[in-house]
C-alpha atoms as a PDB file:
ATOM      1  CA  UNK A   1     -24.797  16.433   2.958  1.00  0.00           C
ATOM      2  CA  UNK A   2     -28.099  14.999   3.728  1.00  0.00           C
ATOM      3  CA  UNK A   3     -28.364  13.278   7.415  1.00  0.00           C
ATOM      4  CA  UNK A   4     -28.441   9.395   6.125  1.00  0.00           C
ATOM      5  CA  UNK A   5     -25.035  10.019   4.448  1.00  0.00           C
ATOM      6  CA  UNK A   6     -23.918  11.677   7.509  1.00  0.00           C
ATOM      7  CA  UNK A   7     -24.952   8.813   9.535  1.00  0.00           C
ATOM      8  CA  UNK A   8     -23.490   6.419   7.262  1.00  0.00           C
ATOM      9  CA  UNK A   9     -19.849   7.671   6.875  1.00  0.00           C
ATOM     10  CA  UNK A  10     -20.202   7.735  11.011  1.00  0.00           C
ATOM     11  CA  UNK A  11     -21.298   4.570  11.543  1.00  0.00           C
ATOM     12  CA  UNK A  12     -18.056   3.448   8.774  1.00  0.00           C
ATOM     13  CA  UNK A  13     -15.730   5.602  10.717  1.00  0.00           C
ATOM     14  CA  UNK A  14     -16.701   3.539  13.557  1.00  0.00           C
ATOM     15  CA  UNK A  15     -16.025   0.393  12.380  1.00  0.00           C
ATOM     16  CA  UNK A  16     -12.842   1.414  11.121  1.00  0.00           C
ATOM     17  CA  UNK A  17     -11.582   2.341  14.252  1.00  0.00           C
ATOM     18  CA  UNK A  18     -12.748  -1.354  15.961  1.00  0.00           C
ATOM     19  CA  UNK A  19     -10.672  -2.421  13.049  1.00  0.00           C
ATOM     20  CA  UNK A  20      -7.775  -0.615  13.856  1.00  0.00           C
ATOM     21  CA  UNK A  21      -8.230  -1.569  17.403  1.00  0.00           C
ATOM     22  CA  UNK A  22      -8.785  -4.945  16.480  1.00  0.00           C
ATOM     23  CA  UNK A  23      -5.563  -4.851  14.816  1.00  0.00           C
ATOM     24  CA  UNK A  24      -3.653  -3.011  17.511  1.00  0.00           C
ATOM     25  CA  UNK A  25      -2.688  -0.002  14.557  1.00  0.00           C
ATOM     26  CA  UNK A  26      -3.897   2.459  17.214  1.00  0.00           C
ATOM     27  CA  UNK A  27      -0.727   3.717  17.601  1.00  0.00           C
ATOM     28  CA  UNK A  28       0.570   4.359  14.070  1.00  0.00           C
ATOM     29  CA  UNK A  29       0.399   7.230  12.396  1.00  0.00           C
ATOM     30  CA  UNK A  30      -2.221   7.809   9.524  1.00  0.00           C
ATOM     31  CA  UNK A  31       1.077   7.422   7.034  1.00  0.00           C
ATOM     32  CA  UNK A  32       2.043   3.855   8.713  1.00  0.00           C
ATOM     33  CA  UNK A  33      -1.677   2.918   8.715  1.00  0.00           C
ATOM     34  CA  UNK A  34      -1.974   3.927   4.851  1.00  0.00           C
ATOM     35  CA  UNK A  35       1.476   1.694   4.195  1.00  0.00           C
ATOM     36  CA  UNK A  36      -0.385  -1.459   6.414  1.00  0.00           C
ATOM     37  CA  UNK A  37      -3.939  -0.710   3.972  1.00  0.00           C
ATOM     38  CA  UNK A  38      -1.633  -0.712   0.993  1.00  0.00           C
ATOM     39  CA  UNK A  39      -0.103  -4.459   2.252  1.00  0.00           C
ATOM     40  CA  UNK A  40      -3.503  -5.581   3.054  1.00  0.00           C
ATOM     41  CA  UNK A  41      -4.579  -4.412  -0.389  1.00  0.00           C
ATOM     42  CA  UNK A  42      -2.427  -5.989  -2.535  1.00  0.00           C
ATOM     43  CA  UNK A  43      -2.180  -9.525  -0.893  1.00  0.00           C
ATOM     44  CA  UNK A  44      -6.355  -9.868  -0.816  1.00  0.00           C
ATOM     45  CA  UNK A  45      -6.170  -8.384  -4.747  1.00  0.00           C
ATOM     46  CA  UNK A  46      -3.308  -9.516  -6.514  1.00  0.00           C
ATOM     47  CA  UNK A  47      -2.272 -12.953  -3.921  1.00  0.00           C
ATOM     48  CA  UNK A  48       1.272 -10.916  -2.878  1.00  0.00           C
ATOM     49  CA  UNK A  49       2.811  -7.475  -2.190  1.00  0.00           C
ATOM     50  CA  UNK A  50       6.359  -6.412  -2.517  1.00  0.00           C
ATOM     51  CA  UNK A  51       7.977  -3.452  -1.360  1.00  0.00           C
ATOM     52  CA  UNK A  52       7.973  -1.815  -4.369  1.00  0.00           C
ATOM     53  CA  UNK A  53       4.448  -2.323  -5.195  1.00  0.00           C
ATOM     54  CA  UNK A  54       3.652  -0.052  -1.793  1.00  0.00           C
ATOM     55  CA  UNK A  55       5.899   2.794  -3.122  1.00  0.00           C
ATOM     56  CA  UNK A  56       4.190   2.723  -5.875  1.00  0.00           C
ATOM     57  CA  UNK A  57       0.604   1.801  -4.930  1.00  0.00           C
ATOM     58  CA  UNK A  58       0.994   4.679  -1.190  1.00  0.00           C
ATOM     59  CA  UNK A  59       2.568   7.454  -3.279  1.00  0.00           C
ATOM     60  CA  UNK A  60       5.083   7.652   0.001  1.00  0.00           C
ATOM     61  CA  UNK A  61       8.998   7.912  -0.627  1.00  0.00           C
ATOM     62  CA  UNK A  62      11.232   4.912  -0.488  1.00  0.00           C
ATOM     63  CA  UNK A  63      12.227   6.126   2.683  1.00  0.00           C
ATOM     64  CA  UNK A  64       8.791   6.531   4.129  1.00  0.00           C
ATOM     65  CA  UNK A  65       7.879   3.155   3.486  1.00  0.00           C
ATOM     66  CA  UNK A  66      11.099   1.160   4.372  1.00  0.00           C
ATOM     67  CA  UNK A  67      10.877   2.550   7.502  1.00  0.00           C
ATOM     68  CA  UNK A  68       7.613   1.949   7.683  1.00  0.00           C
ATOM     69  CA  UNK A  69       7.554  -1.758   7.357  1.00  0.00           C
ATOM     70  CA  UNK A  70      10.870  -2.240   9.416  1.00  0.00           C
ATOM     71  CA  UNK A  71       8.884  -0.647  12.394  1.00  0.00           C
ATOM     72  CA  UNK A  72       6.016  -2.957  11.171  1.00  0.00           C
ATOM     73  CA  UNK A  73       8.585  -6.106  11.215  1.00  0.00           C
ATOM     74  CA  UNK A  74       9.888  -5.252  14.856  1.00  0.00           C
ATOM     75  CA  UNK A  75       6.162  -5.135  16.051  1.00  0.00           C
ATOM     76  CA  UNK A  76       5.526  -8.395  14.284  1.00  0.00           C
ATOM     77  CA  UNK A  77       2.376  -6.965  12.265  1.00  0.00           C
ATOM     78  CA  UNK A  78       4.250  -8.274   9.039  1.00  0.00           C
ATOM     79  CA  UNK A  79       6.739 -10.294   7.537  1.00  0.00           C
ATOM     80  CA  UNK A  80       8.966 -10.044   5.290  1.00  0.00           C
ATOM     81  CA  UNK A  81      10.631 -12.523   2.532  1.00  0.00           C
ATOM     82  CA  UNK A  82      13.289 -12.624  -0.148  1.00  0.00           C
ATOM     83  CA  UNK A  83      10.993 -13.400  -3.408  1.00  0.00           C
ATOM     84  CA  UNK A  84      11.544 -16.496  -5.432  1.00  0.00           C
ATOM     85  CA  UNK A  85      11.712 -14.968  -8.534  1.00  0.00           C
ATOM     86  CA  UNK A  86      13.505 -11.386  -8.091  1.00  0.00           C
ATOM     87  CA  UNK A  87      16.629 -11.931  -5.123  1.00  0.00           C
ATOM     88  CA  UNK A  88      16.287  -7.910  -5.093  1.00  0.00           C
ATOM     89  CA  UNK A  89      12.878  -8.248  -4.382  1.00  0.00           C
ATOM     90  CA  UNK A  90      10.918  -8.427  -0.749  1.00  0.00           C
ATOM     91  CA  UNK A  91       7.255 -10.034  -0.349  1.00  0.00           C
ATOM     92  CA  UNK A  92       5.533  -8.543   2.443  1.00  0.00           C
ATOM     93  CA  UNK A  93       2.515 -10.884   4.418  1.00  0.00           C
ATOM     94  CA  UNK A  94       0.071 -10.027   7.504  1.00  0.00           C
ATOM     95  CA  UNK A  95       1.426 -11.409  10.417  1.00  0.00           C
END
């Protein structure tokens, strides 16, 4: 790995972890932090994110990610809302 690679994946690693500071994820684990990319993801790319979109988009078990967001809820780091179009759907936003 030649030292100006090195240097830049450190200086990215970094930032990230202002970011996650920043965005007081500090204390989730890798999994949680993956579910909150995966919410950030699909709102700046597609203009919304729904629950099942972050199963399907994290790889992570129904389970995983219900869980996930409800912890996410309680910390007010998102919201959640009953889509317009599907009533068995959720839309998930940054808080």
């Amino acid at each position: 790995m030649s030292s100006k690679y090195s240097h830049d994946l450190i200086s990215i690693l970094k930032m990230l972890k202002n970011i996650e500071e920043d965005l007081n994820l500090i204390k989730y684990s890798e999994t949680e932090k993956k579910i909150y990319y995966t919410i950030a993801w699909k709102n700046a790319n597609d203009g919304s994110c729904c629950i099942s979109d972050v199963i399907d988009e994290s790889g992570f078990s129904r389970s995983t990610v219900y869980k996930t967001i409800k912890r996410f809820e309680e910390d007010q780091i998102v919201k959640i809302y009953q889509s317009s179009s599907d009533k068995r759907e959720f839309n998930l936003v940054l808080a």
